[in-house]
C-alpha atoms as a PDB file:
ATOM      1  CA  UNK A   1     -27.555 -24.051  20.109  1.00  0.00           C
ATOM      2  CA  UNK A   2     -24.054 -24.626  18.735  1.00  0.00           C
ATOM      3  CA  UNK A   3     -22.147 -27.729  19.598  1.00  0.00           C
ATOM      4  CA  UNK A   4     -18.745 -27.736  20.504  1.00  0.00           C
ATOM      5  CA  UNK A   5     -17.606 -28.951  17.248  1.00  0.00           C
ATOM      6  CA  UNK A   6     -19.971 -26.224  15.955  1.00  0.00           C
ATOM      7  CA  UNK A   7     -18.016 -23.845  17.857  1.00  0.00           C
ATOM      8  CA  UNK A   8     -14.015 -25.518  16.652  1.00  0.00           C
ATOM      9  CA  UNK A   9     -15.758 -25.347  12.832  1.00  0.00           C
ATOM     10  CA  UNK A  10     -16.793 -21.483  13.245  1.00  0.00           C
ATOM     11  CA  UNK A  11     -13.545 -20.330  14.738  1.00  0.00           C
ATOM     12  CA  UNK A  12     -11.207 -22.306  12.046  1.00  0.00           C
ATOM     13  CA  UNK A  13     -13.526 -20.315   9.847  1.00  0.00           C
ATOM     14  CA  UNK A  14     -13.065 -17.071  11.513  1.00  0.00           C
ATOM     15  CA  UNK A  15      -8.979 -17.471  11.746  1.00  0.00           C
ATOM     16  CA  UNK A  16      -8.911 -18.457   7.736  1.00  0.00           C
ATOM     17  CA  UNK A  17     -10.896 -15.556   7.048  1.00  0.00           C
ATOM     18  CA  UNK A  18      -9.024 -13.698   9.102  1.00  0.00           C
ATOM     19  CA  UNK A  19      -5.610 -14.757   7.804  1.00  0.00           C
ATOM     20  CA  UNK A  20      -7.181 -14.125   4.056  1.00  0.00           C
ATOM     21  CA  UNK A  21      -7.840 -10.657   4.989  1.00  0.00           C
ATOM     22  CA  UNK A  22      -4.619  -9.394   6.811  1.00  0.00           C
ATOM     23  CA  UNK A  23      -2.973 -11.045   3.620  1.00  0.00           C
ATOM     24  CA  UNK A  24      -5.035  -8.551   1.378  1.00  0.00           C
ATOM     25  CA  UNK A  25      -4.049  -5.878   3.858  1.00  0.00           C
ATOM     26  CA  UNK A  26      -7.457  -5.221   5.332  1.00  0.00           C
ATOM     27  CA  UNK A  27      -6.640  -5.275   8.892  1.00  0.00           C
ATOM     28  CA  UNK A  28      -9.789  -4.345  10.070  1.00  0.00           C
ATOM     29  CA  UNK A  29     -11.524  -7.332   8.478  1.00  0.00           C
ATOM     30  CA  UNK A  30      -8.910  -9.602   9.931  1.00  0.00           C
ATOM     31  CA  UNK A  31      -9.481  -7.936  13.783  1.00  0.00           C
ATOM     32  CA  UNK A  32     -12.892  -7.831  13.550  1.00  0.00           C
ATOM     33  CA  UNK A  33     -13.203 -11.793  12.542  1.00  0.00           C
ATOM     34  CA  UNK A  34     -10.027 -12.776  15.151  1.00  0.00           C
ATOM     35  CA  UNK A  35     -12.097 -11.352  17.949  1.00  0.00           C
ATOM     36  CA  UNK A  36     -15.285 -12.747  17.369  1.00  0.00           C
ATOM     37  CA  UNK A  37     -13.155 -16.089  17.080  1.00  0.00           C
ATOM     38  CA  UNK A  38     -11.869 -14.955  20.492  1.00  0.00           C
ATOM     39  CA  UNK A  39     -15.069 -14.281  22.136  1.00  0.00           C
ATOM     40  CA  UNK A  40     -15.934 -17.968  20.892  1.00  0.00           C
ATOM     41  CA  UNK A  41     -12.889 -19.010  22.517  1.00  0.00           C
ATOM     42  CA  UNK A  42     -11.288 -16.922  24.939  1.00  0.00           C
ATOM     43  CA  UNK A  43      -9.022 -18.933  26.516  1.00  0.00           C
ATOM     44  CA  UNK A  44      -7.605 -20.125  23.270  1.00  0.00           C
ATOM     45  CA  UNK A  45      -3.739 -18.677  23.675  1.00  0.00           C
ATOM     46  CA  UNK A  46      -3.522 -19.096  19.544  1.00  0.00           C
ATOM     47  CA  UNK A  47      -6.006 -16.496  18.784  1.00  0.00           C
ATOM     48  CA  UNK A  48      -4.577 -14.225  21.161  1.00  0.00           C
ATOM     49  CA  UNK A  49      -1.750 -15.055  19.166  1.00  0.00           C
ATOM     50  CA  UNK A  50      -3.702 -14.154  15.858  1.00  0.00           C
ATOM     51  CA  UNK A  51      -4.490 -11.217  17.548  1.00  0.00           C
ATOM     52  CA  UNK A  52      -0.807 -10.007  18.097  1.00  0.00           C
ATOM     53  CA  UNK A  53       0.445 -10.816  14.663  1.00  0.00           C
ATOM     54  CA  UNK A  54      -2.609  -8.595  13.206  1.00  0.00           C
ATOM     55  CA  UNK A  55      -0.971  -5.983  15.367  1.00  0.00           C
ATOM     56  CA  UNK A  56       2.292  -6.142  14.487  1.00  0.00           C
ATOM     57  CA  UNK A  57       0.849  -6.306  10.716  1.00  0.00           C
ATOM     58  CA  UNK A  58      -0.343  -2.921  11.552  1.00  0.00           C
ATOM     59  CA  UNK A  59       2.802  -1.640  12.659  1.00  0.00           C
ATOM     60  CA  UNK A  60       1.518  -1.304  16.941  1.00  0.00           C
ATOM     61  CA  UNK A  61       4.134  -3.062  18.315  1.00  0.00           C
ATOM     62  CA  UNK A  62       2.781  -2.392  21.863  1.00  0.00           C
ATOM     63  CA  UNK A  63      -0.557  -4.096  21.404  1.00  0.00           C
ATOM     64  CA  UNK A  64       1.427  -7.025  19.513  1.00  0.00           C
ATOM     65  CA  UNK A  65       3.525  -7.510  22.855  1.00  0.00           C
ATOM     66  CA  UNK A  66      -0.024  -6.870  24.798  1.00  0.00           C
ATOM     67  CA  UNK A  67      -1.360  -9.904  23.073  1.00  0.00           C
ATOM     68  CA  UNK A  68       1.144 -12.462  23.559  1.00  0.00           C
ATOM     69  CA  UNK A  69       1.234 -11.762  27.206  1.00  0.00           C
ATOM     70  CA  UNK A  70      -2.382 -12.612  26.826  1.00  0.00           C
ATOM     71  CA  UNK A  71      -1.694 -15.317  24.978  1.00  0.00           C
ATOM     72  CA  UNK A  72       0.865 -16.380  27.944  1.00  0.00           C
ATOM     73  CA  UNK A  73      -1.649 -16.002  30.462  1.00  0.00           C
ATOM     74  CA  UNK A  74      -4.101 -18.247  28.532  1.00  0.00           C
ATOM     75  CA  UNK A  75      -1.333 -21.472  27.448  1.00  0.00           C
ATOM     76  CA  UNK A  76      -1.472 -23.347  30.489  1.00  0.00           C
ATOM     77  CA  UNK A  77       0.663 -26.021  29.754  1.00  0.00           C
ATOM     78  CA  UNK A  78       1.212 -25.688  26.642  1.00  0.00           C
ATOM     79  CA  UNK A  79       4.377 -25.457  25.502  1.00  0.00           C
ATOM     80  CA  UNK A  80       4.231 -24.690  21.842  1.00  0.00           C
ATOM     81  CA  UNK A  81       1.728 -21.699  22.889  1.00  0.00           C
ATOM     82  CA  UNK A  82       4.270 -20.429  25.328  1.00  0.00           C
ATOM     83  CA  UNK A  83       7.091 -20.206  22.848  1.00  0.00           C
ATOM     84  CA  UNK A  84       5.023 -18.699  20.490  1.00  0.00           C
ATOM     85  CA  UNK A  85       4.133 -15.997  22.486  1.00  0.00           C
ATOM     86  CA  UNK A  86       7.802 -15.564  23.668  1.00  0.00           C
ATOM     87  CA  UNK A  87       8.366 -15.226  19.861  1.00  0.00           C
ATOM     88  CA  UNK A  88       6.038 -12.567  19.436  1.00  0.00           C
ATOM     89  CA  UNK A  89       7.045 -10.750  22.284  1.00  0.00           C
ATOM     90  CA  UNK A  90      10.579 -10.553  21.604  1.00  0.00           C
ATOM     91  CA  UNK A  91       9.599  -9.500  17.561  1.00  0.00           C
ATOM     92  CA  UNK A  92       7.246  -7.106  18.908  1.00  0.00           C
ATOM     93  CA  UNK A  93       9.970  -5.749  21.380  1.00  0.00           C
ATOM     94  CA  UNK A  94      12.439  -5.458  18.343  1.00  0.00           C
ATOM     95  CA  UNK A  95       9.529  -3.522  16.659  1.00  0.00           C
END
């Protein structure tokens, strides 16, 4: 069984690999690792964040806008989550 810094280590893995891959432009390498970070983490609002900014990548503004009200939902408290998400809303919007 994975520990829970098992489970940080795998999804910093997952978002790098995803980052390297929507750099390359390979957008389904970069979804494919961002939700199996996700499904690690669900309720992390920064890979729903990811998530959105794959989207926009890949020119669907709508899902982009989908995912930061996910990743709204999922800040809590968070501030620096929150305005993130506004961010990518209101790029997403301008789409």
């Amino acid at each position: 069984m994975e520990t829970r810094s098992g489970s940080a280590e795998a999804v910093q893995e997952l978002v790098a690999s995803s980052r390297t891959s929507r750099a390359r432009g390979d957008y389904a390498h970069a979804l494919a690792d961002i939700e199996r970070a996700i499904r690690i983490e669900p309720r992390n609002p920064y890979l729903w964040l990811e998530l959105g900014e794959i989207h926009l990548s890949r020119d669907d503004p709508q899902q982009a806008a989908a995912m930061a009200r996910k990743a709204m939902s999922v800040s809590g408290a968070d501030g620096a989550a929150k305005a993130a998400a506004e961010e990518l809303l209101q790029r997403a919007s301008r789409h």
